[in-house]
Protein backbone atom coordinates (compact mmCIF):
# COMPACT_ATOMS: atom_id res chain seq x y z
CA UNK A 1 157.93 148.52 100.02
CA UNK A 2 158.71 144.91 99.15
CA UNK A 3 161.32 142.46 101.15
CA UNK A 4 163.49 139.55 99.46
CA UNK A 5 165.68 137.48 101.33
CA UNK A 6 165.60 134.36 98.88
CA UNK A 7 164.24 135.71 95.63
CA UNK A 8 161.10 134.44 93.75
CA UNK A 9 160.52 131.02 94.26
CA UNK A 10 157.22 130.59 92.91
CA UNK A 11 155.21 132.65 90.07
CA UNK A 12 152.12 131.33 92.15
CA UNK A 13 152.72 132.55 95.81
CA UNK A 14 153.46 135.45 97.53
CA UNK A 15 157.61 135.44 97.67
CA UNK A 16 157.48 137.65 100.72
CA UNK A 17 159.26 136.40 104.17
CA UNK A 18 157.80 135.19 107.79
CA UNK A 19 157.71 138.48 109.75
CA UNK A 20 157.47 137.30 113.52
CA UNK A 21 156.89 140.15 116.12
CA UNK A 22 158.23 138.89 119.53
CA UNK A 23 157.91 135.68 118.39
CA UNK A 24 153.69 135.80 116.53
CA UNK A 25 153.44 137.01 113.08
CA UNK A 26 153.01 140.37 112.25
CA UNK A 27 153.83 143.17 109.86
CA UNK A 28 157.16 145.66 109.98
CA UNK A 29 154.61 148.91 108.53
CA UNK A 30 152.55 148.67 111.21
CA UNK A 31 154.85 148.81 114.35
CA UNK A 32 156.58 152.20 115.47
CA UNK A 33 160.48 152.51 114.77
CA UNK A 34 160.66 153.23 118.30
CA UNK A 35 159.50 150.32 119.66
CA UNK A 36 162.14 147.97 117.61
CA UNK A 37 165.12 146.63 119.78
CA UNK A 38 166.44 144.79 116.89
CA UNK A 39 166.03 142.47 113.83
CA UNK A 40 167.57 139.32 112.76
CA UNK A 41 166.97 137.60 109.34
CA UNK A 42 167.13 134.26 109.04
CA UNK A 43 168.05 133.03 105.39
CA UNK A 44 169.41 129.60 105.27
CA UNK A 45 167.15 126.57 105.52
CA UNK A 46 168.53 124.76 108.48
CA UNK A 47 168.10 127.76 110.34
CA UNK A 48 164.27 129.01 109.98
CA UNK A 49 163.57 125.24 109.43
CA UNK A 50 161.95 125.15 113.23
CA UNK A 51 159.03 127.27 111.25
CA UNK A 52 158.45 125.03 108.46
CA UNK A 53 156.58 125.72 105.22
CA UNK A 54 155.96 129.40 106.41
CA UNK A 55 159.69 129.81 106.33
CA UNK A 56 160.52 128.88 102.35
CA UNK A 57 161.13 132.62 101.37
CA UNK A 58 162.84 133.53 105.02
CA UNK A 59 162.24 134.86 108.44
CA UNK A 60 162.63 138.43 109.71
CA UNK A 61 162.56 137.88 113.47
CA UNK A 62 161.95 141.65 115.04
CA UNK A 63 162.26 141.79 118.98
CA UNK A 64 160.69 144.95 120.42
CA UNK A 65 162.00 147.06 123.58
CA UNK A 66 161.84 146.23 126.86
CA UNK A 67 163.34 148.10 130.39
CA UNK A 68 166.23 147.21 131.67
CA UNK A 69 166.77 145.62 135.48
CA UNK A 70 167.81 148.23 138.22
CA UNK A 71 167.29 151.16 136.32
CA UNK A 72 165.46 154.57 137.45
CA UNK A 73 162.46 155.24 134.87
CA UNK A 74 163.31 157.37 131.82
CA UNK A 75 160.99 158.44 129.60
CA UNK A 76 161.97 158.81 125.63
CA UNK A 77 160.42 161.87 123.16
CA UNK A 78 160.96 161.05 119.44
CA UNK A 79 159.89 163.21 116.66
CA UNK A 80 160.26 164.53 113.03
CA UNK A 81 158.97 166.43 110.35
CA UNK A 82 159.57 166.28 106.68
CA UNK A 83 158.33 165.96 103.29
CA UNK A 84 158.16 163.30 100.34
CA UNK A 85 157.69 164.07 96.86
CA UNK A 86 157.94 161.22 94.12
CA UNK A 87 161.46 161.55 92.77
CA UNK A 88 161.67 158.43 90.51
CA UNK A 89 158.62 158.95 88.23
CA UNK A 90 159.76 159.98 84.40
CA UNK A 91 157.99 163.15 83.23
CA UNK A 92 155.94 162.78 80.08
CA UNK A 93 157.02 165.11 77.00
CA UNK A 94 155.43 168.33 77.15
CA UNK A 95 152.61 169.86 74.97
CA UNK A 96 155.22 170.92 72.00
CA UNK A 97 157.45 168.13 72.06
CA UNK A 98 154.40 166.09 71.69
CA UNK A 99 152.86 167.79 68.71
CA UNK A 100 156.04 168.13 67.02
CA UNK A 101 156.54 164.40 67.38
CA UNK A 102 152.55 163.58 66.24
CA UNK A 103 153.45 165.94 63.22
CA UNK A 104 156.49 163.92 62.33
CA UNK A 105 154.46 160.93 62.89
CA UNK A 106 151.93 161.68 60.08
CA UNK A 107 154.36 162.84 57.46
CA UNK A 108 156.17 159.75 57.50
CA UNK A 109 152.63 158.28 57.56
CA UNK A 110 152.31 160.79 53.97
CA UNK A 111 148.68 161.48 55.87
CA UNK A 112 147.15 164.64 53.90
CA UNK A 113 144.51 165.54 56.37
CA UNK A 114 146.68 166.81 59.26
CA UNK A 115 145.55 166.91 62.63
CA UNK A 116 148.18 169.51 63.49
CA UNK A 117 149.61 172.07 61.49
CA UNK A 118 152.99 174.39 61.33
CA UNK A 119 150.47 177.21 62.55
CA UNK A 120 149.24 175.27 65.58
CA UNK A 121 152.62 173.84 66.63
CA UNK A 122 154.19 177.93 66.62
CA UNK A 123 150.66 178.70 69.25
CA UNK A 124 151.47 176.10 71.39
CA UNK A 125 155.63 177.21 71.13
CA UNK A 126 154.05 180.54 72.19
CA UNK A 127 151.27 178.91 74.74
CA UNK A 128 149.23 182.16 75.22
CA UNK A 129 146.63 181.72 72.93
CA UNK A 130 143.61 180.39 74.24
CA UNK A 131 143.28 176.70 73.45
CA UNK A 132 146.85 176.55 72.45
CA UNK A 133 147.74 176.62 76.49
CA UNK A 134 149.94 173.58 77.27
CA UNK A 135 148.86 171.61 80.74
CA UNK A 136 151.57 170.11 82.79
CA UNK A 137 149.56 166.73 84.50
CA UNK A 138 152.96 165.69 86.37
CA UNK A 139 153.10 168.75 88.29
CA UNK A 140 149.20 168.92 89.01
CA UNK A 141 149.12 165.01 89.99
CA UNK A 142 152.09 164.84 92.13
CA UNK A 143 152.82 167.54 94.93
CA UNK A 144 155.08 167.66 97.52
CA UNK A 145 153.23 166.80 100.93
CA UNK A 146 154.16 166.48 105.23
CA UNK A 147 154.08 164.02 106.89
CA UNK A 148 155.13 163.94 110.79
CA UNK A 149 155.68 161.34 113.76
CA UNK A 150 155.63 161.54 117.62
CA UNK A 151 156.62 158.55 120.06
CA UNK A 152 157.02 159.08 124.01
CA UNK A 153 157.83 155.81 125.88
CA UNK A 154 158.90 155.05 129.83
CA UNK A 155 161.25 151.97 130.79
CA UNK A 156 162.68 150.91 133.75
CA UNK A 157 163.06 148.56 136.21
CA UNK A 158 163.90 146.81 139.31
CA UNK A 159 165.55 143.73 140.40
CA UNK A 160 162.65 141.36 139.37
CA UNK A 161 160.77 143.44 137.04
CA UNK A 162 161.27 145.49 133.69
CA UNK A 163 158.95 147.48 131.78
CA UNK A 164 158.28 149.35 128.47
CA UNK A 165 155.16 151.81 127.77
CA UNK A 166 155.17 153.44 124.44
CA UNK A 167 152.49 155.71 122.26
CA UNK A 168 152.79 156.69 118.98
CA UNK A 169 151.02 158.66 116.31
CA UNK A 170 152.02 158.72 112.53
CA UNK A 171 150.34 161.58 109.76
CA UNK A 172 151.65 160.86 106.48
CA UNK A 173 149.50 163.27 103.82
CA UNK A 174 149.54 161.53 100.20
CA UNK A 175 151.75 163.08 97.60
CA UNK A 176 149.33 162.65 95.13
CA UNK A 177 146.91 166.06 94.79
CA UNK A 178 143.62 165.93 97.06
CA UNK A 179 144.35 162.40 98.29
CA UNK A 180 143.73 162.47 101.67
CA UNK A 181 146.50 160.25 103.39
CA UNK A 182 147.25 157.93 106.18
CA UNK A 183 146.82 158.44 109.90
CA UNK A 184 148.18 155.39 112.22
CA UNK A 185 148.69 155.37 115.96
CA UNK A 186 150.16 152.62 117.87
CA UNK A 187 150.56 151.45 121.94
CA UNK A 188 153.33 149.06 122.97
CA UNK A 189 153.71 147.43 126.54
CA UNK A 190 156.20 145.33 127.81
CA UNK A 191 156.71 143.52 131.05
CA UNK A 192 158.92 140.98 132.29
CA UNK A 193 158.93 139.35 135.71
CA UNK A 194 161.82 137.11 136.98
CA UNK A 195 160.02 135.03 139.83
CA UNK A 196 162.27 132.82 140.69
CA UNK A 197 166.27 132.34 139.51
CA UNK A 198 165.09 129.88 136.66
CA UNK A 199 161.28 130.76 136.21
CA UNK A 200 160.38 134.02 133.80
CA UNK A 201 157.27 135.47 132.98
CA UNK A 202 156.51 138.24 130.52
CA UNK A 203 153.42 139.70 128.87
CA UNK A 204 153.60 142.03 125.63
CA UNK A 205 150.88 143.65 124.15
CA UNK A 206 150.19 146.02 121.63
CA UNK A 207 147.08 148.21 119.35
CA UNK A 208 146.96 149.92 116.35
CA UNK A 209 144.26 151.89 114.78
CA UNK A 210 145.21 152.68 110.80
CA UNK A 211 143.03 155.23 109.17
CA UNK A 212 143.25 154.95 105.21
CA UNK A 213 141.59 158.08 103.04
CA UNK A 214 141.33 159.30 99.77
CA UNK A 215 138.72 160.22 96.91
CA UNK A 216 136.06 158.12 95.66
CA UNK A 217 138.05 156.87 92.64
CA UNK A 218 136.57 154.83 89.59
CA UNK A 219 137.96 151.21 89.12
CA UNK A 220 139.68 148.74 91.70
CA UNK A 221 143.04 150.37 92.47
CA UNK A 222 142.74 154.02 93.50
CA UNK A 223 146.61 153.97 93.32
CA UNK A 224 147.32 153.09 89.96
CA UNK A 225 145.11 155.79 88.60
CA UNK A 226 147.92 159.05 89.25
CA UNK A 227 149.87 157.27 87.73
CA UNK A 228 147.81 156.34 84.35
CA UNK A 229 146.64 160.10 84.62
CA UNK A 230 150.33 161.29 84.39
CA UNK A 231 151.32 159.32 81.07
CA UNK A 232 147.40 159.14 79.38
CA UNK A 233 146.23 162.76 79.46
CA UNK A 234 147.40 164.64 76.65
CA UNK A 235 149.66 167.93 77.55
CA UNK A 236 146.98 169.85 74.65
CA UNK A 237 144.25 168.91 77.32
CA UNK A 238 143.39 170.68 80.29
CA UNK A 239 141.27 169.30 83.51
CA UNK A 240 138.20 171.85 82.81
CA UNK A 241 136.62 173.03 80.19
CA UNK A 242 137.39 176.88 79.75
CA UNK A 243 139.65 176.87 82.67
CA UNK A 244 136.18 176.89 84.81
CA UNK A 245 136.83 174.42 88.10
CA UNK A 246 132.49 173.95 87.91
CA UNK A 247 132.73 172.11 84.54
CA UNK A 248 135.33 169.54 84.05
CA UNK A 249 136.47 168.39 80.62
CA UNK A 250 136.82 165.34 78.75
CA UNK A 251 140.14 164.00 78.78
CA UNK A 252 140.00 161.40 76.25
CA UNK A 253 138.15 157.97 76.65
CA UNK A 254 138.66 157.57 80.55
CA UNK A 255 137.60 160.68 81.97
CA UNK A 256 138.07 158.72 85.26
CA UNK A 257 141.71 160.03 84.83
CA UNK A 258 140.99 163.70 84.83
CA UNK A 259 141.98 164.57 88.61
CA UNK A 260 140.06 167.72 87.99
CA UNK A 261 137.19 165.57 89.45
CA UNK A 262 139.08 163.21 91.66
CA UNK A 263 138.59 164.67 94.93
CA UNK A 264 136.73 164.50 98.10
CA UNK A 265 134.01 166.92 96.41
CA UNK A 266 133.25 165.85 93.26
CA UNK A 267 134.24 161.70 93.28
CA UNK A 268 133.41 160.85 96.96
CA UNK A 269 135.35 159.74 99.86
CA UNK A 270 136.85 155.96 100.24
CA UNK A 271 138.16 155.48 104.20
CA UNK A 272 139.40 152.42 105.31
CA UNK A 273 140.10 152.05 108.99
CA UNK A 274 141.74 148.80 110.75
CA UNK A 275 141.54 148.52 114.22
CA UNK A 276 144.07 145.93 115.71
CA UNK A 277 145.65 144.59 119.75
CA UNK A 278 147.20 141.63 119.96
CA UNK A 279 148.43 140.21 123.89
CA UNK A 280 150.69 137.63 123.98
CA UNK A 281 152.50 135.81 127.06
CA UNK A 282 155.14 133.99 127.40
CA UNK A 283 156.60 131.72 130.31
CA UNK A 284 160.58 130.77 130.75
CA UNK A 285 161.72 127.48 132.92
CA UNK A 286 165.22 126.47 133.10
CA UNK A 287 164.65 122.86 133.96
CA UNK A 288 168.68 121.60 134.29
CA UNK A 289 171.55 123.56 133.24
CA UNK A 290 171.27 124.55 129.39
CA UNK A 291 167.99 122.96 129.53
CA UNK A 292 165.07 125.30 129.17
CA UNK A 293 161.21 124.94 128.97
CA UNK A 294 159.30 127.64 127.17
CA UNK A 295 156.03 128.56 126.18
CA UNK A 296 154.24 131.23 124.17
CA UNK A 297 150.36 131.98 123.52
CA UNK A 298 149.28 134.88 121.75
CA UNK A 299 145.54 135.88 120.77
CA UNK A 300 144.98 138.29 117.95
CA UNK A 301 142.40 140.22 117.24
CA UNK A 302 141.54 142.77 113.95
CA UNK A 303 138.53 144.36 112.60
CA UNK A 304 137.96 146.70 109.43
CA UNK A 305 135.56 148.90 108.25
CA UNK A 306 135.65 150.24 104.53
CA UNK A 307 133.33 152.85 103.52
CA UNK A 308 133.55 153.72 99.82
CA UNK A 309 131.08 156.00 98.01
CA UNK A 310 131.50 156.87 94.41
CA UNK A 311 129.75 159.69 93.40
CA UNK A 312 128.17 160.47 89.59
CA UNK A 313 129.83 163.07 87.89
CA UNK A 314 129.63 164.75 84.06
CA UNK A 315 132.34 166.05 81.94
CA UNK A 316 131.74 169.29 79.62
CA UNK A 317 133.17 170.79 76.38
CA UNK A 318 133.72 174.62 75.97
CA UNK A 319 131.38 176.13 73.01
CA UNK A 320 132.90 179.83 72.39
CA UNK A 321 130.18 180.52 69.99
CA UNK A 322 127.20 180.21 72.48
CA UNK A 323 129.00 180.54 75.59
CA UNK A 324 127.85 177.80 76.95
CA UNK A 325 129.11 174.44 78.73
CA UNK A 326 127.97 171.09 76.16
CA UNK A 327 127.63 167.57 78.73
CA UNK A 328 129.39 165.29 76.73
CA UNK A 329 129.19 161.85 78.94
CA UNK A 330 130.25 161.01 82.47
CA UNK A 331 129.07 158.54 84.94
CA UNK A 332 125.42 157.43 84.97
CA UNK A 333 125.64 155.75 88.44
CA UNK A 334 127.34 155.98 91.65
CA UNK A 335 128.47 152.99 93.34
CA UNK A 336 128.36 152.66 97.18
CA UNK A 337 129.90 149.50 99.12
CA UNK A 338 130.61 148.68 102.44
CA UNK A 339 133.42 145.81 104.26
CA UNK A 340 133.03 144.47 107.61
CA UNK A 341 135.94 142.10 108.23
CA UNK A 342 137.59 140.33 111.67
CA UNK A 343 140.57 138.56 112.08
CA UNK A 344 140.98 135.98 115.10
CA UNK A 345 143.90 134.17 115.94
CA UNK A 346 144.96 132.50 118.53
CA UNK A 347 148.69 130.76 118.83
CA UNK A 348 150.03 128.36 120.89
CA UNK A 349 153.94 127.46 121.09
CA UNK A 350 155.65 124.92 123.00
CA UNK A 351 159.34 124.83 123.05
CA UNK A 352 162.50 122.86 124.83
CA UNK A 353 165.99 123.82 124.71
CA UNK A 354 169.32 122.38 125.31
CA UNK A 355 172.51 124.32 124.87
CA UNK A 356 176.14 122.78 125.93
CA UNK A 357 179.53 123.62 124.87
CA UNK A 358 182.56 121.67 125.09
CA UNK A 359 185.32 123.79 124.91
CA UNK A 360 185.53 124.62 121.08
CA UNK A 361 182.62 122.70 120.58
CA UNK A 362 178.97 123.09 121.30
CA UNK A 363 175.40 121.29 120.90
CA UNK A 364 172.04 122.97 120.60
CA UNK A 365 168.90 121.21 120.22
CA UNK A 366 165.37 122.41 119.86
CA UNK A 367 162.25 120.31 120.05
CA UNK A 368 159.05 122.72 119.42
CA UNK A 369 155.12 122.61 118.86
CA UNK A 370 153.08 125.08 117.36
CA UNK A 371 149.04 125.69 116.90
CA UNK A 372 147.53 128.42 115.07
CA UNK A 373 143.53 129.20 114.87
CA UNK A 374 142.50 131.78 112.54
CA UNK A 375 138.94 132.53 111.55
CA UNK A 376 138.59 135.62 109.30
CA UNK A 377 134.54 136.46 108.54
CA UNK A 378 133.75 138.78 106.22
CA UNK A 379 130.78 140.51 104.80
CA UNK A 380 130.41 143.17 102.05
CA UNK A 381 127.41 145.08 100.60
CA UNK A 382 127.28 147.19 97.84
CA UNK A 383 124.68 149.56 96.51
């Protein structure tokens, strides 16, 4: 999904907000729901000013979970189960209402040489005959498909220490027919040390592995393909030729739509798997009253691999005469690539404090310094 807090204030950058995990950029898909203690947005300028330029289009601040002081361990078991299904795609008009509308079409056109006729619009009213067999693509593109979650953590603590331990594991399997889906698991520590009545310490630190998979699908967005397919094939056209699943049929002038052939089989397989842990620490000095020192570093670290392989395929026409299955074009050549990418980044932030109220009134001040480091190699080969 998309976040706004302050609109679109550029057609030329990205209008999304600062997403700061414990206090170090991150991303709200990738973290567990489990692990989230709470989240604060930050919309007005004075206040998300501290994080300059980064902060034009907002902050979501999200603080994870940590145990609580003088409690007994407990340890947490969250799960569900359910089902999505795309509920807010239109259906397309259906094989007669689409030949009675192309008929209409060329008589107010006064065309003579009809493509359809009042014959062929009463076979496909009756839809038995063979060729005259309407194809719903809406309900063959988009299914209804699972998709589960399990999270255990532990947190407790003593006196002078609190902790949090958490594993998850996500399976969401694509709605879209023989997609494949996404896999994620995640681990989340938390530990906080009180050494002495005005020095803290605390170390967080979590990983991720996110699997991405689906077919090997023609062009650059494997996404925006079901949903072409859905509106582009024709409801008079069906994914193989004579019904037979070994010979798919032309569907018009981008038989990369036809998701008879987009699957793991007959189109290849694209995975894309990140691998990500990030350890940050964080210090707490309370050098007078309402006067506090702190300090954060955080190091980053991220690596993908993407395997995509594309495979050649042919589409077929049906002669009844012969009996036999015509090639009439497909892909010449299959396309193979591979991405090796790393993300580094290391953070430094410096911070001092002063809070004092007077009576009704109050001051708070905040002096802060902030380095970031981030190298991001790439390679990518293709064959």
């Amino acid at each position: 999904g998309t976040i706004r807090i302050r609109g679109v204030g550029s057609f030329g950058a990205t209008p999304s907000p600062l997403v700061l995990v414990d206090g170090l950029p991150g991303s709200l898909s990738d973290l567990t729901p489990a692990d989230i203690d709470n989240i604060s947005v930050l919309k007005d300028a004075s206040s998300a000013a501290i994080y300059g330029s980064r902060a034009a289009n907002g902050v979501i601040l999200v603080t994870t979970k940590k145990g609580k002081k003088n409690t007994k361990s407990t340890v947490t078991l969250n799960t569900y189960y359910g089902w999505q299904h795309v509920s807010r795609l239109p259906e397309p008009a259906d094989a007669v209402t689409y030949v009675e509308n192309y008929i209409q079409s060329e008589t107010i056109q006064g065309k003579t040489s009809r493509l359809y006729s009042k014959e062929d619009l009463e076979k496909w009213r009756q839809g038995t005959e063979k060729g005259y067999m309407p194809f719903n693509w809406y309900d063959y593109i988009w299914v209804t498909s699972p998709q589960y979650y399990v999270n255990a953590n532990v947190s407790g603590g003593s006196d002078k220490i609190n902790y949090y331990f958490s594993v998850g594991h996500m399976n969401q399997e694509s709605a879209i027919r023989n997609y494949g889906g996404m896999k994620r698991y995640n681990v989340q520590m938390n530990v906080e040390a009180q050494v002495t009545d005005k020095f803290k310490i605390g170390m967080n630190m979590n990983g991720r592995i996110k699997q991405l998979r689906n077919p090997g699908v023609p062009g650059t967005d494997d996404y925006s393909n079901p949903t072409a397919a859905t509106y582009r094939n024709l409801p008079t056209v069906r994914p193989f030729a004579n019904d037979n699943p070994n010979y798919p049929a032309s569907v018009g002038s981008d038989n990369g739509l036809n998701f008879g052939l987009l699957n793991f089989e007959k189109s290849g397989t694209f995975e894309d798997t990140w691998r990500m842990a990030q350890l940050n620490l964080n210090a707490e000095y309370e050098i007078i009253k309402g006067l506090k020192a702190k300090a954060l570093f955080g190091y980053y670290f991220a690596s993908e691999l993407l395997n995509n392989q594309e495979y050649t395929y042919r589409v077929y026409r049906y002669d009844e005469a012969t009996d036999e299955y015509v090639d009439v074009g497909g892909r010449a050549s299959a396309w193979r690539e591979r991405t090796n990418a790393y993300v580094e980044e290391l953070t430094s932030n410096i911070q001092l404090a002063y809070e004092k109220a007077f009576g009704a009134h109050s001051i708070n001040a905040v002096i802060g310094f902030e380095a970031i480091k981030r190298d991001t190699p790439k390679s990518w080969l293709h064959a």
